[in-house]
N, C-alpha and C. Protein backbone atom coordinates (compact mmCIF):
# COMPACT_ATOMS: atom_id res chain seq x y z
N UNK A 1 10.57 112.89 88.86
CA UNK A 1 11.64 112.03 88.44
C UNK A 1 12.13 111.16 89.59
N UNK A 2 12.37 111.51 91.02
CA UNK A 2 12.73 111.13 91.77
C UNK A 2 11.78 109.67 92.16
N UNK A 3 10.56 110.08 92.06
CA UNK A 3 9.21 108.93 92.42
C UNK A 3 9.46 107.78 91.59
N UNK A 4 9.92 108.14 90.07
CA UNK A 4 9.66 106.90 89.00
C UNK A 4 11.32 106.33 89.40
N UNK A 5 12.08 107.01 89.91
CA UNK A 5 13.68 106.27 90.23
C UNK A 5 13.41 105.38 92.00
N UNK A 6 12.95 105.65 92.52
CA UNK A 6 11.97 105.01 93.74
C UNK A 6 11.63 103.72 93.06
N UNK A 7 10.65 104.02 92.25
CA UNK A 7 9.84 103.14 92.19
C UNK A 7 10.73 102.07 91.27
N UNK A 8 11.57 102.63 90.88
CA UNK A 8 12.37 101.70 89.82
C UNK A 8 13.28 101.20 90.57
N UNK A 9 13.69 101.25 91.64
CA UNK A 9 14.47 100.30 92.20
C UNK A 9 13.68 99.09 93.08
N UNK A 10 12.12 99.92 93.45
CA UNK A 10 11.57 98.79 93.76
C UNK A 10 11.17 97.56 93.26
N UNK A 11 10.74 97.86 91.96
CA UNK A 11 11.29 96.96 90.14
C UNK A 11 12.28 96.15 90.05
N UNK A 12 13.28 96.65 90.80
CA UNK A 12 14.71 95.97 89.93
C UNK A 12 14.49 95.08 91.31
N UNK A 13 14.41 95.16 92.28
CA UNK A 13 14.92 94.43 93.41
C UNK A 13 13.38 93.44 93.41
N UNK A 14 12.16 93.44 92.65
CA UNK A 14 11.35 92.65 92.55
C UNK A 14 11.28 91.83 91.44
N UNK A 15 12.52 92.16 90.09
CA UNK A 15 13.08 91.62 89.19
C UNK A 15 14.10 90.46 89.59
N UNK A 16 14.98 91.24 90.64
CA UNK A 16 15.73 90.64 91.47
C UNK A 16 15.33 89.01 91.63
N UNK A 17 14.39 89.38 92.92
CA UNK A 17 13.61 88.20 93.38
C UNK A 17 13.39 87.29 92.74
N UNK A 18 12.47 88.08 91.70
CA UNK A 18 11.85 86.77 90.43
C UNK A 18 13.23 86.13 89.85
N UNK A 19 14.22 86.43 89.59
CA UNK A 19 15.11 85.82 88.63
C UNK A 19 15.98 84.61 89.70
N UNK A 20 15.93 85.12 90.90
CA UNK A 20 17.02 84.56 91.98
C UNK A 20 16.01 82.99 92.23
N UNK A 21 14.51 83.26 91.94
CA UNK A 21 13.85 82.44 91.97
C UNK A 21 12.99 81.43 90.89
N UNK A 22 14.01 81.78 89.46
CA UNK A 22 13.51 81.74 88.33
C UNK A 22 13.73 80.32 88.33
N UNK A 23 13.93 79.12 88.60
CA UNK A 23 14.82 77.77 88.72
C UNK A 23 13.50 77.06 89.52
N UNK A 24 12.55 77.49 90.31
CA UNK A 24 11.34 77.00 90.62
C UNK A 24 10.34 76.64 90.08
N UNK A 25 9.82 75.56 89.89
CA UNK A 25 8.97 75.06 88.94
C UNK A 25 7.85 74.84 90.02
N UNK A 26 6.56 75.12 89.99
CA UNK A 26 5.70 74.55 90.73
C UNK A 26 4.74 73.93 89.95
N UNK A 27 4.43 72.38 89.89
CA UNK A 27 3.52 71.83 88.77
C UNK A 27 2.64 71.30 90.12
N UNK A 28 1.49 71.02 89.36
CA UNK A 28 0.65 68.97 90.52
C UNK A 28 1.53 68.36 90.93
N UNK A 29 2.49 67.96 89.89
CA UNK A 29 3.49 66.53 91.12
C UNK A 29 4.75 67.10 91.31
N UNK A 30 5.06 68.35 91.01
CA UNK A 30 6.60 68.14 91.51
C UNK A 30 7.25 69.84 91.98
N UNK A 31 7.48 70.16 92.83
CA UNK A 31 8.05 71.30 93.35
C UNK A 31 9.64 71.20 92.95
N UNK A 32 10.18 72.26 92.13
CA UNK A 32 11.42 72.44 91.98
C UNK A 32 12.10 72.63 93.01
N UNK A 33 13.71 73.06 93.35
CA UNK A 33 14.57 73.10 93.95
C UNK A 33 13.89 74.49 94.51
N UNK A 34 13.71 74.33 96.25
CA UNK A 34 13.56 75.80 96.53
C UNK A 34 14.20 76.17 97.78
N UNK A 35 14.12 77.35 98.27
CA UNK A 35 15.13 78.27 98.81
C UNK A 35 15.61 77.47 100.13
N UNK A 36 14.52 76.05 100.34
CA UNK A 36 14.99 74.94 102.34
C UNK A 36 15.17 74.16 101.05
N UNK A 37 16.30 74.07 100.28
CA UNK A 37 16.67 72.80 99.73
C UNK A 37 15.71 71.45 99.29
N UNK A 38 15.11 71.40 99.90
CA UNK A 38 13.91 70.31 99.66
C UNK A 38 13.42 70.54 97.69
N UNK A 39 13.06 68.71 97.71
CA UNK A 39 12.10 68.94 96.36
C UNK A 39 10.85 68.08 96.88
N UNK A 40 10.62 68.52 97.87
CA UNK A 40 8.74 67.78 97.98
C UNK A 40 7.79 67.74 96.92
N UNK A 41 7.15 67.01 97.01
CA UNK A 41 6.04 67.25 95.95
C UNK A 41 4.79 68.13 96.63
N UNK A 42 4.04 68.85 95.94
CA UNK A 42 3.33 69.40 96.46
C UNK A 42 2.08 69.24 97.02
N UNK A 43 1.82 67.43 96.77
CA UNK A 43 0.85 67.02 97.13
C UNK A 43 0.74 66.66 98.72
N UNK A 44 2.58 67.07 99.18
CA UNK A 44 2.53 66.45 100.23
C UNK A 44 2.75 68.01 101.25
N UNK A 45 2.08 69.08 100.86
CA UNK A 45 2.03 70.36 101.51
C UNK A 45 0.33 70.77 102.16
N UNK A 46 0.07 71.02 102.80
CA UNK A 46 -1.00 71.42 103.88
C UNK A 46 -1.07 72.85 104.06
N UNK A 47 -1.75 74.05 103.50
CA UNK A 47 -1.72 75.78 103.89
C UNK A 47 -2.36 75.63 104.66
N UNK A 48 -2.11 76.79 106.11
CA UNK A 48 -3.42 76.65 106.35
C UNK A 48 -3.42 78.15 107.04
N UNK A 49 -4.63 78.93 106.66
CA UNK A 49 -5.07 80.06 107.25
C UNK A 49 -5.08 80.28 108.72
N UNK A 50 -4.33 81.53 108.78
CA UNK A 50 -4.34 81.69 110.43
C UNK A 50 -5.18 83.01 110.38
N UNK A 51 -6.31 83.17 111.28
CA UNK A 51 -6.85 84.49 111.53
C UNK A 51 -6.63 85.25 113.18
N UNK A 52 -6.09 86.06 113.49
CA UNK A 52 -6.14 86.32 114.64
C UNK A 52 -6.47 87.81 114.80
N UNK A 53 -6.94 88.62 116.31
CA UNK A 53 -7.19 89.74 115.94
C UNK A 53 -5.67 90.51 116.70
N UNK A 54 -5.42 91.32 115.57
CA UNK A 54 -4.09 91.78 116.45
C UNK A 54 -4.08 93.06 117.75
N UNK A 55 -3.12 93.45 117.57
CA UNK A 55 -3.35 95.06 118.53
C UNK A 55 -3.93 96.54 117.90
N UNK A 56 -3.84 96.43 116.59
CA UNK A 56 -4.35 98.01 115.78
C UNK A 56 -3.50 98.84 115.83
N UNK A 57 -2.15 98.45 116.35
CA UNK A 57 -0.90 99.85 116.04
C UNK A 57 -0.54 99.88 114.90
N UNK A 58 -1.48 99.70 113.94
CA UNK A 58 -0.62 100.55 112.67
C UNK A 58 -0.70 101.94 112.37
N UNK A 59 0.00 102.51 111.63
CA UNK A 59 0.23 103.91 111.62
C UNK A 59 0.09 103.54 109.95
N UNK A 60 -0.73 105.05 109.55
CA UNK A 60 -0.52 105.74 108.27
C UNK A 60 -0.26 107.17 107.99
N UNK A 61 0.25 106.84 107.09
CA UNK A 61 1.44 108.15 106.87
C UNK A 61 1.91 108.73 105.72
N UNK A 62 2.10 109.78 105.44
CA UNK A 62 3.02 110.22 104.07
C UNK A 62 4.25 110.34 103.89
N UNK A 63 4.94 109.74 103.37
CA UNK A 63 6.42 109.49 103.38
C UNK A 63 6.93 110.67 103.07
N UNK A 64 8.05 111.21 103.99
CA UNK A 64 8.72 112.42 104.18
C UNK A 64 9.09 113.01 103.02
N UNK A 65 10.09 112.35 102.01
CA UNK A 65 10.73 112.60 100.99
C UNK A 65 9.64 112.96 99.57
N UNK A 66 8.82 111.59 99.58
CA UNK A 66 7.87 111.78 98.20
C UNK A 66 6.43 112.09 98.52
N UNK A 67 6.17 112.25 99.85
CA UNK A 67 4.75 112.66 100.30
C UNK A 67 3.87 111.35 99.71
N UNK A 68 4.07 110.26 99.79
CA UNK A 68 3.44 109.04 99.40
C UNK A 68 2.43 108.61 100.15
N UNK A 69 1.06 107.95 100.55
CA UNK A 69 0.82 106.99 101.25
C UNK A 69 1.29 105.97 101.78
N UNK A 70 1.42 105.68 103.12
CA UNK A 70 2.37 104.33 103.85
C UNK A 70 1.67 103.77 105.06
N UNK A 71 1.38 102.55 104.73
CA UNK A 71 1.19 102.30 105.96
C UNK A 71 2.08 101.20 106.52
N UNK A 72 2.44 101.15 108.08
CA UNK A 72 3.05 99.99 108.59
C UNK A 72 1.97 99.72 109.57
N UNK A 73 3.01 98.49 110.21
CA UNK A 73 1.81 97.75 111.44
C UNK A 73 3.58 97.02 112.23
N UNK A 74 3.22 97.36 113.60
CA UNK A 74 3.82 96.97 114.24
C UNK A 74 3.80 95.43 114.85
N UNK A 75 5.02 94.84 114.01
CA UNK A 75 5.17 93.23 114.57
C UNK A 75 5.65 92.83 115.80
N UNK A 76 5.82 93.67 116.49
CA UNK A 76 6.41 93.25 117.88
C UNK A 76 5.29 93.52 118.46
N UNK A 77 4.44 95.10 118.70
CA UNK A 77 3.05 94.57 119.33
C UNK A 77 2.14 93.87 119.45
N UNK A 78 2.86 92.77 118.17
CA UNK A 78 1.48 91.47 118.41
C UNK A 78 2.35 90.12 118.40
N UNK A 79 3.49 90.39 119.34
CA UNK A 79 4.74 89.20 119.35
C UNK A 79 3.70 88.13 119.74
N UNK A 80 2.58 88.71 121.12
CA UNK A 80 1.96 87.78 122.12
C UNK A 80 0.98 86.62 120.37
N UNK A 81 0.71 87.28 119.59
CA UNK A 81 -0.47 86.52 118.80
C UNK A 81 0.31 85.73 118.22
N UNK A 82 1.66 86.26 117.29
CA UNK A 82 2.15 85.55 116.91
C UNK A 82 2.82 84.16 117.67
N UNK A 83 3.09 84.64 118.47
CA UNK A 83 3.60 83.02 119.38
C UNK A 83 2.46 82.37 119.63
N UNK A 84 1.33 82.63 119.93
CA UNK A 84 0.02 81.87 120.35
C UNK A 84 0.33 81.00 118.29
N UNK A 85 0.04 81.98 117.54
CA UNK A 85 -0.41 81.25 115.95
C UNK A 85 0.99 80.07 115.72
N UNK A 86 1.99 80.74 115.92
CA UNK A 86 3.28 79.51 116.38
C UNK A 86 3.26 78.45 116.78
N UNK A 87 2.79 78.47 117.87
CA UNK A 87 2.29 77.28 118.74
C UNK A 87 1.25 76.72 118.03
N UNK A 88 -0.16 76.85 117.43
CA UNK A 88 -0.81 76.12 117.27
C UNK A 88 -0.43 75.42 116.16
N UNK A 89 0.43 76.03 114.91
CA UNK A 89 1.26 75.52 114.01
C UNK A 89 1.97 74.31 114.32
N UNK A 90 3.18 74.65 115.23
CA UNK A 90 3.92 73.43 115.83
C UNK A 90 3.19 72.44 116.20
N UNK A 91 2.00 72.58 116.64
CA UNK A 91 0.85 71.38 117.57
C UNK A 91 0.32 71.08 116.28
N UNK A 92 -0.12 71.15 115.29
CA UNK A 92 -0.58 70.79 114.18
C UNK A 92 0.40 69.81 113.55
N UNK A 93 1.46 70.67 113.09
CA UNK A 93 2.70 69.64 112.66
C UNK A 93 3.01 68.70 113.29
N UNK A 94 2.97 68.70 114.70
CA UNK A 94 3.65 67.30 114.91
C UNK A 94 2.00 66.71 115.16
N UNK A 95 1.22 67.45 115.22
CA UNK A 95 0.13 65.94 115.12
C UNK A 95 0.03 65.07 113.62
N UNK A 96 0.35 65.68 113.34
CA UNK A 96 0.35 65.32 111.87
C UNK A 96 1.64 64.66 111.26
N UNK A 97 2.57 64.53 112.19
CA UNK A 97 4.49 64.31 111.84
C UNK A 97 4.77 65.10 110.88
N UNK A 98 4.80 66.42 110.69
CA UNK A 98 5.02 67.00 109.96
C UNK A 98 6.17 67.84 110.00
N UNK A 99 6.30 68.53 109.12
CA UNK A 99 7.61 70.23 108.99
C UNK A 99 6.99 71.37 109.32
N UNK A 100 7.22 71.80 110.09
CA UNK A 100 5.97 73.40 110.43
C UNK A 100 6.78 74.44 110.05
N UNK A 101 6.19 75.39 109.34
CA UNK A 101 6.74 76.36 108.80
C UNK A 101 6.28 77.62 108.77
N UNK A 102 6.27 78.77 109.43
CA UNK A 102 5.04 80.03 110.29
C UNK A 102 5.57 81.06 109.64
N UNK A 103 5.87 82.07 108.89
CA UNK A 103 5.96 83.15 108.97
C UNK A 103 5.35 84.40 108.39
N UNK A 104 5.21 85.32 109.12
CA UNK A 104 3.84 86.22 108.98
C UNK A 104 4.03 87.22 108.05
N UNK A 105 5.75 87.37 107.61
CA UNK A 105 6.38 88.29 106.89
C UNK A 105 6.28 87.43 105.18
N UNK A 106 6.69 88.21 103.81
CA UNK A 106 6.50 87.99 102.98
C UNK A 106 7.62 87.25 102.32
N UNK A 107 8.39 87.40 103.17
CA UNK A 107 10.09 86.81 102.97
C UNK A 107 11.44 88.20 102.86
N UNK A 108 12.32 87.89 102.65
CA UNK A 108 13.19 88.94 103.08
C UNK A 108 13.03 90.35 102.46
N UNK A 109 12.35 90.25 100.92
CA UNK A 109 12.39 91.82 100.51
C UNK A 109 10.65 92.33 100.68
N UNK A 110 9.46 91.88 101.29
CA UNK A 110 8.40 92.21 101.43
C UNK A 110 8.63 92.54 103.02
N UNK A 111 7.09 93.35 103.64
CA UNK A 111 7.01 93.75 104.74
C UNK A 111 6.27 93.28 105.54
N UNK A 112 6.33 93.53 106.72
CA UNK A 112 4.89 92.57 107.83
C UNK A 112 3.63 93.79 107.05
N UNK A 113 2.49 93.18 106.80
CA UNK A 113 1.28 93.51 106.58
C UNK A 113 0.53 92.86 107.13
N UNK A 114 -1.37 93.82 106.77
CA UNK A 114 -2.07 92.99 107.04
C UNK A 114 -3.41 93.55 106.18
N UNK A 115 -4.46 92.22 105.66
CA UNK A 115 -4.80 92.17 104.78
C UNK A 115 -6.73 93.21 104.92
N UNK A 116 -6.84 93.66 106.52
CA UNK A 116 -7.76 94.39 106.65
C UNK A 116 -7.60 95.57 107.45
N UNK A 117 -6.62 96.51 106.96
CA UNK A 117 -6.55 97.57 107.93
C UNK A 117 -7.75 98.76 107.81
N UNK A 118 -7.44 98.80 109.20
CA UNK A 118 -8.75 99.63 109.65
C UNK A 118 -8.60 100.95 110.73
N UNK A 119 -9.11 101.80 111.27
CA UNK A 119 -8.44 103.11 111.33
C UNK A 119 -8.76 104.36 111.20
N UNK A 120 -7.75 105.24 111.93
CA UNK A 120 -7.51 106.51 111.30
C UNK A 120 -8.32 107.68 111.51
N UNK A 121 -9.21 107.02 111.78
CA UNK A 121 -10.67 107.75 111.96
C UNK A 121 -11.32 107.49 113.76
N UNK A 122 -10.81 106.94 114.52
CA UNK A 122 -11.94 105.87 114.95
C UNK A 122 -12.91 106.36 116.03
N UNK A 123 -14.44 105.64 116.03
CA UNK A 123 -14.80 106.35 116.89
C UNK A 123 -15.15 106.27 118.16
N UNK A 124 -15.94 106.99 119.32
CA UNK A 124 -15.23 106.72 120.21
C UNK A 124 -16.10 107.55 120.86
N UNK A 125 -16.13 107.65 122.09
CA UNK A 125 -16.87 108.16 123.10
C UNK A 125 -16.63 109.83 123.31
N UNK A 126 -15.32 109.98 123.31
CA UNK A 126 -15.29 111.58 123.34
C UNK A 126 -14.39 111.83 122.32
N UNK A 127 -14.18 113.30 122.28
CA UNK A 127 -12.86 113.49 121.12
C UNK A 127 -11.38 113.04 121.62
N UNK A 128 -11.47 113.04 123.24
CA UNK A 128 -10.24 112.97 123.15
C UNK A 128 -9.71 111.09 122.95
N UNK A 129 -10.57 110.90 122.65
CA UNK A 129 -10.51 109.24 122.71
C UNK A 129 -10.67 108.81 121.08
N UNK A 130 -11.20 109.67 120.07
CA UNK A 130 -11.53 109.00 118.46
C UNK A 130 -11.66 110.36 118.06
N UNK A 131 -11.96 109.98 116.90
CA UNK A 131 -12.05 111.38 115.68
C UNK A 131 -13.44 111.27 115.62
N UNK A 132 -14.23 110.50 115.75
CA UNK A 132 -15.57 110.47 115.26
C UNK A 132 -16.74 110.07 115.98
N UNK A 133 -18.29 110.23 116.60
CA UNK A 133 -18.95 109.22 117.43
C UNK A 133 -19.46 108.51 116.77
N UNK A 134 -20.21 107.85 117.76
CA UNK A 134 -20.83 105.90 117.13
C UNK A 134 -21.77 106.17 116.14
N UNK A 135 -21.99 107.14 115.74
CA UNK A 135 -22.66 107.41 114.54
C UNK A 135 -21.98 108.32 113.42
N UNK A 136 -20.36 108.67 113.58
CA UNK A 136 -19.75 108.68 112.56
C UNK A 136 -19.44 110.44 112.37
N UNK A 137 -20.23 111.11 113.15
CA UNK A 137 -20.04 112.54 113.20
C UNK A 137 -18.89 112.94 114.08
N UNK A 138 -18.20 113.39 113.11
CA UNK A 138 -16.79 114.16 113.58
C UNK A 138 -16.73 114.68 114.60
N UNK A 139 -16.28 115.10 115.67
CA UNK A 139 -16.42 116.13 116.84
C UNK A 139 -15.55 117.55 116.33
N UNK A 140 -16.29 118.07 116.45
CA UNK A 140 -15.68 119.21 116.43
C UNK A 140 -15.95 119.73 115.00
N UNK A 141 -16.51 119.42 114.17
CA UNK A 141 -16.57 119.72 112.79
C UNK A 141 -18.22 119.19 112.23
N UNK A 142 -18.93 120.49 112.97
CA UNK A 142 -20.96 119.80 111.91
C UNK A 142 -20.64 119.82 110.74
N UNK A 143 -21.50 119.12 110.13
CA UNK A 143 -21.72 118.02 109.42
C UNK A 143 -20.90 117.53 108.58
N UNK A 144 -19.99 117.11 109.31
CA UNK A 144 -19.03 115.97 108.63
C UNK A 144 -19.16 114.48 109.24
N UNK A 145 -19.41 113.84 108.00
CA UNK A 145 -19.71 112.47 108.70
C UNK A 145 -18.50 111.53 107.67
N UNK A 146 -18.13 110.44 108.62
CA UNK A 146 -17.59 109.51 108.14
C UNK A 146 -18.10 108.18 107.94
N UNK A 147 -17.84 107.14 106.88
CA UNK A 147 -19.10 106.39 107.05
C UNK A 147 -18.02 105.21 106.01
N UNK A 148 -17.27 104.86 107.02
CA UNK A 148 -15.85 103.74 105.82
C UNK A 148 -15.15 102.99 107.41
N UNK A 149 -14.10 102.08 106.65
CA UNK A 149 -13.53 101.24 107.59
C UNK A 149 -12.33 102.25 108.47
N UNK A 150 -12.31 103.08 107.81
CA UNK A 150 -11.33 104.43 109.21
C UNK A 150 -12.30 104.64 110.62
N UNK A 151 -13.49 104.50 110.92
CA UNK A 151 -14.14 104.74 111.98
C UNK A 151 -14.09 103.54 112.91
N UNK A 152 -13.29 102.12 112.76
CA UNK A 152 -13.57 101.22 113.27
C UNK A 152 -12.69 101.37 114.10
N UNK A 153 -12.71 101.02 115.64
CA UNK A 153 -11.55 102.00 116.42
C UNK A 153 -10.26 100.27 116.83
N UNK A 154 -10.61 99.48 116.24
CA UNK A 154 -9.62 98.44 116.63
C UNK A 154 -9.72 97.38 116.03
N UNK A 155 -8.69 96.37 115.58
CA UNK A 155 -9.01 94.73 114.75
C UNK A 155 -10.11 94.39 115.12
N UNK A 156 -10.58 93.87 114.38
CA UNK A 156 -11.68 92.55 114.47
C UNK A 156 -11.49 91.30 114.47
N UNK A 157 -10.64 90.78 113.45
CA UNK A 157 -10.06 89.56 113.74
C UNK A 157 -10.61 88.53 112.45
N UNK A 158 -11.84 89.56 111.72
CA UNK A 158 -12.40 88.84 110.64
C UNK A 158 -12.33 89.96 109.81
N UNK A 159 -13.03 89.12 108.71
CA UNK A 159 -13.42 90.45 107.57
C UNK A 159 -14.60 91.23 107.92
N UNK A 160 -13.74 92.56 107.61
CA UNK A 160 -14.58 93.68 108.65
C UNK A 160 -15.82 94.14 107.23
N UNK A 161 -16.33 93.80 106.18
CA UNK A 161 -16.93 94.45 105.28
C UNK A 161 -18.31 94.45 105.74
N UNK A 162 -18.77 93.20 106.60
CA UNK A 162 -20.28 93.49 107.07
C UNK A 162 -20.24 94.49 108.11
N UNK A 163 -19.71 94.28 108.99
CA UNK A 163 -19.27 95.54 109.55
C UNK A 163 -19.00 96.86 109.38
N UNK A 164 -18.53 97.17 108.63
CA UNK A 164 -18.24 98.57 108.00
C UNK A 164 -19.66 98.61 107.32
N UNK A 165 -19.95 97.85 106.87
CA UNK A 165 -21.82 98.31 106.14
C UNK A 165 -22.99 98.49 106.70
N UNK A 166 -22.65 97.65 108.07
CA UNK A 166 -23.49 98.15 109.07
C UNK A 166 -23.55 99.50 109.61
N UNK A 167 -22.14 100.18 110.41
CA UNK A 167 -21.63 101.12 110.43
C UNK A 167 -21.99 101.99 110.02
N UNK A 168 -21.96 102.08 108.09
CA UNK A 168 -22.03 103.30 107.33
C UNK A 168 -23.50 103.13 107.65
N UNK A 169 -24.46 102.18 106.96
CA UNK A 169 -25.93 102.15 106.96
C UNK A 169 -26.72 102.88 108.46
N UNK A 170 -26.18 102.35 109.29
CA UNK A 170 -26.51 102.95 110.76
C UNK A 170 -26.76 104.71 110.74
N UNK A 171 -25.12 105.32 110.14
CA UNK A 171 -24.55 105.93 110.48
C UNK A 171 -25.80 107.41 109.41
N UNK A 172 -25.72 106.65 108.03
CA UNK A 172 -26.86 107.38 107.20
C UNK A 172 -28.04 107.26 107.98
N UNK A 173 -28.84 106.27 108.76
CA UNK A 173 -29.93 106.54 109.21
C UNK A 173 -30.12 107.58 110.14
N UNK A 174 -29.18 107.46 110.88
CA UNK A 174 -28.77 108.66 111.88
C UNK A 174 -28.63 109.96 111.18
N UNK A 175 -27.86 110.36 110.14
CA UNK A 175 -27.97 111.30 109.90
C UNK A 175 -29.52 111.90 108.75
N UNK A 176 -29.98 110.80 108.66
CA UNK A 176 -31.87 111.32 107.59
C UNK A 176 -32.11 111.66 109.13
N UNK A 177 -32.89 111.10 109.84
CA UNK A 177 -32.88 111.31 110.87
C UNK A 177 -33.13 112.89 111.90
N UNK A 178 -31.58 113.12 111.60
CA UNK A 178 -31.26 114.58 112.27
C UNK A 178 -31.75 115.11 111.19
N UNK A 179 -31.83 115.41 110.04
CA UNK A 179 -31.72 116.42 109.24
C UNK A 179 -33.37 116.70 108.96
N UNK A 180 -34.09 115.51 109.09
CA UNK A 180 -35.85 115.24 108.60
C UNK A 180 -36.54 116.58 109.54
N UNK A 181 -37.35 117.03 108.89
CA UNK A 181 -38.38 118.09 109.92
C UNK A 181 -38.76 117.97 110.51
């Protein structure tokens, strides 16, 4: 009961949002009244993808109260990236005479994320340095192998999926390998 009253306030306060923001129209030519006062049109807006590789302090975790899955990522350990992605923003905008507008957060009721976390596992030269070696075998525990994006011991900075497939693929050859007669 407690989980679905959790989760129901996370509802109401994402009900919240939507309604506080219900007065926004986004069409081809015309952007409604939004939260910087402006009604630009949207033809006259520019996104543009920032990729950087951060520091890897995120932590995952089970939340004390409901034993949940959680993960965060620490925004101050990557103050240094974010001011570098800042800057190249601002240098963009005004090459362009533009409005620069940066932020890495989702707006006031979302959290800093990030869209490839990786982890948890990672491996590593000895135990006391990763959970796992470069071929994915646990220390301390035969035959347990890991073979997913938890063994990757730090950002990449891209999408890690060829990577992680390399990894696992490696990681199975290695283990036919040991096991063959």
């Amino acid at each position: 009961m407690v989980t679905g009253a959790i989760a129901g306030w996370r509802r109401a306060l994402l009900a919240l949002k939507n309604a506080f923001l219900s007065d926004v129209h986004v069409t081809p030519r015309h952007v409604g009244p939004s939260l910087f006062g402006d009604e630009q049109a949207i033809t006259d807006s520019l996104v543009f993808l920032m990729i950087g590789r951060d520091r890897a302090h995120g932590q995952m975790r089970l939340t004390p109260l409901l034993r949940r899955f959680d993960i965060r990522w620490s925004k101050d350990a990557n103050a240094e990236l974010f001011a570098a992605m800042r800057q190249a923003t601002n240098a963009v905008a005004e090459g362009a005479q533009a409005t620069a507008w940066f932020e890495p957060d989702g707006g006031p009721l979302d959290k800093y994320m990030t869209v490839h976390p990786l982890g948890g596992a990672p491996m590593a030269d000895s135990p006391a340095d990763g959970v796992v070696d470069g071929f994915g075998k646990a220390y301390g525990y035969d035959g347990l192998y890991v073979a997913d994006g938890s063994i990757v011991p730090t950002a990449l900075g891209v999408n890690p999926s060829k990577t992680i497939a390399a990894l696992a693929e490696r990681a199975v050859e290695h283990l036919i390998a040991e096991r063959s007669p």
